[in-house]
PDB file of N, CA and C in Angstrom:
ATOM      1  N   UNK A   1      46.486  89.581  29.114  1.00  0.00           N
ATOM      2  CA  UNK A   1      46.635  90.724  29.974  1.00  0.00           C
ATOM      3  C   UNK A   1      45.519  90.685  31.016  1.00  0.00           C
ATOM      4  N   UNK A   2      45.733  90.776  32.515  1.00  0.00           N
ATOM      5  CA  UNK A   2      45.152  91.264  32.983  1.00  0.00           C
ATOM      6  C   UNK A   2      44.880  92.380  34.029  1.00  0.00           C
ATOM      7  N   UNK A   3      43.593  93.055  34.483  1.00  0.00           N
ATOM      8  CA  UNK A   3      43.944  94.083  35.131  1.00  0.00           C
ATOM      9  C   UNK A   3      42.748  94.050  36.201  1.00  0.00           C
ATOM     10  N   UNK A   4      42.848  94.637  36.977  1.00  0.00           N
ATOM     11  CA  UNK A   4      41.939  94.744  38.417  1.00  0.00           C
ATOM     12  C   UNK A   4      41.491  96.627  38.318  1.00  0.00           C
ATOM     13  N   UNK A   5      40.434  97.146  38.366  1.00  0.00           N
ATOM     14  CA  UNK A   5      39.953  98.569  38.143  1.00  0.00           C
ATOM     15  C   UNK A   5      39.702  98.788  39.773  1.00  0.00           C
ATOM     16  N   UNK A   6      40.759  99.928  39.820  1.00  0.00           N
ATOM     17  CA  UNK A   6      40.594 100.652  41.293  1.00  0.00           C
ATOM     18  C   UNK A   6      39.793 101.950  40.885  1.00  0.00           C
ATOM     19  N   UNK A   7      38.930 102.023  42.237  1.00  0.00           N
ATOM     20  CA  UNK A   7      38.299 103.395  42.503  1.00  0.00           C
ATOM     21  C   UNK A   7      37.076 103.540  41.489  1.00  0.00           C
ATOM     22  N   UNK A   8      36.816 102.277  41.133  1.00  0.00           N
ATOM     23  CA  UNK A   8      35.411 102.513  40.328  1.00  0.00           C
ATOM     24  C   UNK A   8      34.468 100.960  41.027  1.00  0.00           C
ATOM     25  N   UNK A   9      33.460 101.589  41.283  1.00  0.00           N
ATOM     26  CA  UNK A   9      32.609 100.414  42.102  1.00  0.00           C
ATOM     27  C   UNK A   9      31.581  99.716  41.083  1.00  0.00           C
ATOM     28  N   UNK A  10      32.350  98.683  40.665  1.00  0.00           N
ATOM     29  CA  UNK A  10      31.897  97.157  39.979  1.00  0.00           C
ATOM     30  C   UNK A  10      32.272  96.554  40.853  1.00  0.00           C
ATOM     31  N   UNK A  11      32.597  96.129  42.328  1.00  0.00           N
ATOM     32  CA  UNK A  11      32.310  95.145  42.813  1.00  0.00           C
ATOM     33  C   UNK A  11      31.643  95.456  44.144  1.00  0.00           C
ATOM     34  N   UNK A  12      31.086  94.489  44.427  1.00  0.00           N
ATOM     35  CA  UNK A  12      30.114  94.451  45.618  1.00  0.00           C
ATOM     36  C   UNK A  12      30.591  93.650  46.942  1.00  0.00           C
ATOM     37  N   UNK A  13      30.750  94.017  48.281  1.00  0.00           N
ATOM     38  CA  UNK A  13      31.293  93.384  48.894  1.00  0.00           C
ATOM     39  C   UNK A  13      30.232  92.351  50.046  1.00  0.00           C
ATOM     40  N   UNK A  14      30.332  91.156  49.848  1.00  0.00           N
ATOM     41  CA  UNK A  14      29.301  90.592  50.710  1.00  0.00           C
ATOM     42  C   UNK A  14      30.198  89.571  52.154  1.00  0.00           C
ATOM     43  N   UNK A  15      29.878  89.576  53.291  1.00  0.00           N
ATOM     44  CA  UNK A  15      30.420  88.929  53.880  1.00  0.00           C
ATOM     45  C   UNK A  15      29.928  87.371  54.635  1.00  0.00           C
ATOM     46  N   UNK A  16      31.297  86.607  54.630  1.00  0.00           N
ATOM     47  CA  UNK A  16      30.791  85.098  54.662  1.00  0.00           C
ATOM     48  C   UNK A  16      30.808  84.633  55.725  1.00  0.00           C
ATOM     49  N   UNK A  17      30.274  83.637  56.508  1.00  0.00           N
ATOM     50  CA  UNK A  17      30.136  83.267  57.987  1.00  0.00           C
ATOM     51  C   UNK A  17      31.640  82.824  58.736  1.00  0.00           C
ATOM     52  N   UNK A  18      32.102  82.807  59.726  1.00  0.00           N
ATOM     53  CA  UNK A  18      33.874  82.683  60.382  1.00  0.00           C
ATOM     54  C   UNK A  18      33.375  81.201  60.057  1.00  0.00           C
ATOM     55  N   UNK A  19      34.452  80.118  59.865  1.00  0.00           N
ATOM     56  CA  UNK A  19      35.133  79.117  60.051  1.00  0.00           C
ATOM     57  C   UNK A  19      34.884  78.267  61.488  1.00  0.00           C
ATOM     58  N   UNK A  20      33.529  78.522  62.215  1.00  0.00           N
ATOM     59  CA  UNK A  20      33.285  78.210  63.033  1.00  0.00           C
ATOM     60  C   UNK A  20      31.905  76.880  63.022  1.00  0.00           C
ATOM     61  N   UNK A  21      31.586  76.455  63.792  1.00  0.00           N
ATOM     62  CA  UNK A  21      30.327  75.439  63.928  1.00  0.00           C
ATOM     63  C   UNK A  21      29.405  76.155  64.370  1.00  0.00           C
ATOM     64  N   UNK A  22      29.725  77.359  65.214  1.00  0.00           N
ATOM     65  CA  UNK A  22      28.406  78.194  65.572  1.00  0.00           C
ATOM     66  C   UNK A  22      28.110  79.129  64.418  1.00  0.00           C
ATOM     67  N   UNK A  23      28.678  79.431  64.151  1.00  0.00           N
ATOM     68  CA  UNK A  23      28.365  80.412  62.954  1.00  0.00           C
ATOM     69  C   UNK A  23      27.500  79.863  61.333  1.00  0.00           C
ATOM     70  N   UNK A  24      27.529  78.262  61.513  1.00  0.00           N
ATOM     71  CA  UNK A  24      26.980  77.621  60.118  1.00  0.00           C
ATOM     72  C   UNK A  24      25.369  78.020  59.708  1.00  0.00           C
ATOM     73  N   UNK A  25      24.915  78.124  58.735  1.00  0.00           N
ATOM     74  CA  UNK A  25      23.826  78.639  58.641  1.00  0.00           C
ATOM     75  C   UNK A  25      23.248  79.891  59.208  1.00  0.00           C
ATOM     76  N   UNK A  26      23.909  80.872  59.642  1.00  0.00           N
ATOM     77  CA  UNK A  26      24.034  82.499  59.971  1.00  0.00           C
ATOM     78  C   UNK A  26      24.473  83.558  58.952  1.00  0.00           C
ATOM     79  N   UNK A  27      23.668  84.250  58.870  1.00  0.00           N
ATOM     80  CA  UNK A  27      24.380  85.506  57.850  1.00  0.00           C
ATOM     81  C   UNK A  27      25.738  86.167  58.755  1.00  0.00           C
ATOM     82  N   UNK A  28      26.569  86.108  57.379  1.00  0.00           N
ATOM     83  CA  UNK A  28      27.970  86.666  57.469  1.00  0.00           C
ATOM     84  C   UNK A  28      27.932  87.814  58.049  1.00  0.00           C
ATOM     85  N   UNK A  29      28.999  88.264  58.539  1.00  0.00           N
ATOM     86  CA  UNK A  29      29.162  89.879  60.283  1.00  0.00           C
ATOM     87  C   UNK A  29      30.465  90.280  58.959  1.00  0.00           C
ATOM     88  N   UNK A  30      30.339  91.511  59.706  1.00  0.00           N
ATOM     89  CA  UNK A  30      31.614  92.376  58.913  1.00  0.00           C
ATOM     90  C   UNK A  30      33.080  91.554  59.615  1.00  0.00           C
ATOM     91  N   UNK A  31      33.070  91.175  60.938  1.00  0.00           N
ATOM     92  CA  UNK A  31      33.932  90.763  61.612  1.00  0.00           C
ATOM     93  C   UNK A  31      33.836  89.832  62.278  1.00  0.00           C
ATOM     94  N   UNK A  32      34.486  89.090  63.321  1.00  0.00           N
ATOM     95  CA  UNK A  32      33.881  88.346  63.955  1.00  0.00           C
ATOM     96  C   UNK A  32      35.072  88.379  64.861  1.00  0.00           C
ATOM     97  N   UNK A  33      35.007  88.206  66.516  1.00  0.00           N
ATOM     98  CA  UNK A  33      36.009  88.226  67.441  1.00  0.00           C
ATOM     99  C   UNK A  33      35.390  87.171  68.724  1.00  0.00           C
ATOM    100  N   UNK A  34      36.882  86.871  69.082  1.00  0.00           N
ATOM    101  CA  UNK A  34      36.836  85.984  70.012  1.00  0.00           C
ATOM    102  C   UNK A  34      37.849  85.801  71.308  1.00  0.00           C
ATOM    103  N   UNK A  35      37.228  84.849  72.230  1.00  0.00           N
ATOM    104  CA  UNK A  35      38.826  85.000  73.375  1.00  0.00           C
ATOM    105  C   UNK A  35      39.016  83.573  72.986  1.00  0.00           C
ATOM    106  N   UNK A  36      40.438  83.589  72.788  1.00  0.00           N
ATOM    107  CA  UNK A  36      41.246  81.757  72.689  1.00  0.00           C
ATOM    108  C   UNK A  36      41.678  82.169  74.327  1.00  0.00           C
ATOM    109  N   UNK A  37      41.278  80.962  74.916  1.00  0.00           N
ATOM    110  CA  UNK A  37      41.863  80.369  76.251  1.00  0.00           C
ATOM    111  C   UNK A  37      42.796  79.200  76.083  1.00  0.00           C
ATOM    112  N   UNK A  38      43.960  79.908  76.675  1.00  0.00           N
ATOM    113  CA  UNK A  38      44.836  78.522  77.292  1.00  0.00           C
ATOM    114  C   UNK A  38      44.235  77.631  78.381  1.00  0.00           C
ATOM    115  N   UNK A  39      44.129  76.610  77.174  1.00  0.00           N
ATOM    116  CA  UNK A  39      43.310  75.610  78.039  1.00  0.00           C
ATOM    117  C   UNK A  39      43.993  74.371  78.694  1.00  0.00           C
ATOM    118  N   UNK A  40      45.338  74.484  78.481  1.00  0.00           N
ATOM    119  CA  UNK A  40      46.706  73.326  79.406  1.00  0.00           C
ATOM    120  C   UNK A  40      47.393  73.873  80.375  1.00  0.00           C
ATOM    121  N   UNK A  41      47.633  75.382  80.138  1.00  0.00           N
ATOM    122  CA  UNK A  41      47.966  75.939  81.614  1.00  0.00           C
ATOM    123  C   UNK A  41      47.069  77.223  82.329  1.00  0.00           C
ATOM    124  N   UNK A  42      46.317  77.653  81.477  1.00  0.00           N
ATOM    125  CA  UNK A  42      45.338  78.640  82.085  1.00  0.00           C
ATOM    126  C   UNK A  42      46.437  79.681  82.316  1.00  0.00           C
ATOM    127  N   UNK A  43      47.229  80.152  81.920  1.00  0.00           N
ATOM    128  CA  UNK A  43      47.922  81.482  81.947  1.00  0.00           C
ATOM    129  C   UNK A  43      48.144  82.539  80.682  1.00  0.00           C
ATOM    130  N   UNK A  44      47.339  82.382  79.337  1.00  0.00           N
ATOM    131  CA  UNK A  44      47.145  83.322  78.845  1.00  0.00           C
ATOM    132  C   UNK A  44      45.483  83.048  78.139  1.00  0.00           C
ATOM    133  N   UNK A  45      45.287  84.826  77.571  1.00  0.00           N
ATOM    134  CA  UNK A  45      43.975  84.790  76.976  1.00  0.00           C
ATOM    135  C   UNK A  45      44.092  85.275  75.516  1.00  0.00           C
ATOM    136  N   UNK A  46      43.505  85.325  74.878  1.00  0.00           N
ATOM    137  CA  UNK A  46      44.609  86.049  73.429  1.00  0.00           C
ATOM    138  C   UNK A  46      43.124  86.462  72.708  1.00  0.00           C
ATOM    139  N   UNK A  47      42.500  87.727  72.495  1.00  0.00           N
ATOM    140  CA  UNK A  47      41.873  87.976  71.158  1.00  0.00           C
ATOM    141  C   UNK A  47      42.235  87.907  70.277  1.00  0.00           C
ATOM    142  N   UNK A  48      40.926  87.432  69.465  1.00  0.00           N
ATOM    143  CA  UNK A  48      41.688  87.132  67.991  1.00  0.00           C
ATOM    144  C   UNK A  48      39.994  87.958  66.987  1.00  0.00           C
ATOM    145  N   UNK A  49      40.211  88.277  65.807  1.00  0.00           N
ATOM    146  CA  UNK A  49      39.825  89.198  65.077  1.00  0.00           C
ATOM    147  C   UNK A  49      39.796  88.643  63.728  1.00  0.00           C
ATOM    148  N   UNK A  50      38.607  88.450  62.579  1.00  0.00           N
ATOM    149  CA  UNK A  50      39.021  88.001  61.459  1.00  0.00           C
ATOM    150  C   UNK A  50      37.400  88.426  60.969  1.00  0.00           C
ATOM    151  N   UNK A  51      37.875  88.619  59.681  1.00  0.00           N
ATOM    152  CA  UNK A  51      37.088  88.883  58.631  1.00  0.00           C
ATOM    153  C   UNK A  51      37.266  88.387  57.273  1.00  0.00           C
ATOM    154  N   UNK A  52      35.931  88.245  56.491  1.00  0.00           N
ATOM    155  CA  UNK A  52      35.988  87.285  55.599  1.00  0.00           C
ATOM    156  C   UNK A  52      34.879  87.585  54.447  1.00  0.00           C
ATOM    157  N   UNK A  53      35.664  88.665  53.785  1.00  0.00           N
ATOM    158  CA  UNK A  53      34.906  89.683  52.655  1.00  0.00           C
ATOM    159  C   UNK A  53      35.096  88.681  51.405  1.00  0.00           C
ATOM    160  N   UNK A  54      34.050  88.951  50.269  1.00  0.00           N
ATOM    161  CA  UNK A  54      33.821  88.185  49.398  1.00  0.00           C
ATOM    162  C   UNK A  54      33.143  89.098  48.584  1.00  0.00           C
ATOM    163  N   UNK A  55      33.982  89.374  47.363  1.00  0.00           N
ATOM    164  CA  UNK A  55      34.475  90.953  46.194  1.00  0.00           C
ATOM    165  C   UNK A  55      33.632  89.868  45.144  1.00  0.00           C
ATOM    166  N   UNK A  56      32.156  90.383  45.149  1.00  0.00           N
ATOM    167  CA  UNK A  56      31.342  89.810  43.938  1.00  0.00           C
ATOM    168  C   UNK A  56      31.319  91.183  42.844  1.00  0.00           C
ATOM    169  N   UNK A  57      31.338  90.677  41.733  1.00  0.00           N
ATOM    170  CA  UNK A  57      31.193  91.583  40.355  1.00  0.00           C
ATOM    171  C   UNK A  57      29.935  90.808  39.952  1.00  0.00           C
ATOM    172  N   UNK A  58      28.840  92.071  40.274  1.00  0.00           N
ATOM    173  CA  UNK A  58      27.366  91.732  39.710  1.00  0.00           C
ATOM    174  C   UNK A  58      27.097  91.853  38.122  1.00  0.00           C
ATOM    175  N   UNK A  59      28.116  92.779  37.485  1.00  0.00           N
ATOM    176  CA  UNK A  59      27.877  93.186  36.205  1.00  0.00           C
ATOM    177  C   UNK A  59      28.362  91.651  35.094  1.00  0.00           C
ATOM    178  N   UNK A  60      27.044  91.167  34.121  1.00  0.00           N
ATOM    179  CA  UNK A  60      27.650  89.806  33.413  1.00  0.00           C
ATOM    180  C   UNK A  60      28.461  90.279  32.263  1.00  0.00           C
ATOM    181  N   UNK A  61      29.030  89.199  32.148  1.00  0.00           N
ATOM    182  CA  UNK A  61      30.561  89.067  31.192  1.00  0.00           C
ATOM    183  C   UNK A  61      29.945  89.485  30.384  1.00  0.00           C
ATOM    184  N   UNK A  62      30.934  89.649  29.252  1.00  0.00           N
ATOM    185  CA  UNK A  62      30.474  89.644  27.799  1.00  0.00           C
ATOM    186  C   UNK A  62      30.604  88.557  27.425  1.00  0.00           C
ATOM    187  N   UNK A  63      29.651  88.136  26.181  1.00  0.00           N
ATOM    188  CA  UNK A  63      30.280  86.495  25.678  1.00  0.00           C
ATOM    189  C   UNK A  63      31.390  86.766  24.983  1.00  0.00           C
ATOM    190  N   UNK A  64      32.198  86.229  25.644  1.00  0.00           N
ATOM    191  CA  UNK A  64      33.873  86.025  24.817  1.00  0.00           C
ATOM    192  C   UNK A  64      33.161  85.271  23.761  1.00  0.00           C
ATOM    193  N   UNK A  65      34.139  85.267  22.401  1.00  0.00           N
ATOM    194  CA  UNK A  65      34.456  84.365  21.155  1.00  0.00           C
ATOM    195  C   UNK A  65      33.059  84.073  20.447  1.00  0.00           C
ATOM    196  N   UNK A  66      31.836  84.999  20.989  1.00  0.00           N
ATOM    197  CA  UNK A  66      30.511  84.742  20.505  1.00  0.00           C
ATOM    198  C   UNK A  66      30.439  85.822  18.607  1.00  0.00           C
ATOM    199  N   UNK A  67      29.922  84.930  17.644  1.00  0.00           N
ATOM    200  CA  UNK A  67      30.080  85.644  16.468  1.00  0.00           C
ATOM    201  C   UNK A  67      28.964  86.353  16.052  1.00  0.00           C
ATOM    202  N   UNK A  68      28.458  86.940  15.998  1.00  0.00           N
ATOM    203  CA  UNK A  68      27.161  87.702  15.696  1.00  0.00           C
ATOM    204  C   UNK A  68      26.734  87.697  14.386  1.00  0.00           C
TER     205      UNK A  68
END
């Protein structure tokens, strides 16, 4: 069985750097945005928007199958 606990805060949310080469070795942004240019005909511009949350549970396991 498993289950995911809503509305009770055991997890911690930390965020990870965009998928970029500029961004390597930078602390993670809540968001990160950009302009893509058409770069074969130069007739559109397009924002683009992305985020990249990372749901850590600080609290340690129990030892499963441990006999006391």
């Amino acid at each position: 069985m498993k289950f995911f606990p809503v509305a009770v805060p055991i997890f911690q949310i930390a965020h990870v750097q965009a998928e970029r080469f500029e961004f390597v070795k930078t602390p993670g942004q809540k968001t990160y945005s950009w302009i893509a240019l058409d770069r074969d005909r130069d007739s559109w511009a397009d924002v683009e928007q992305y985020s990249y949350p990372l749901h850590v549970c600080p609290m340690q396991a129990p030892d499963a199958g441990k006999i006391n």
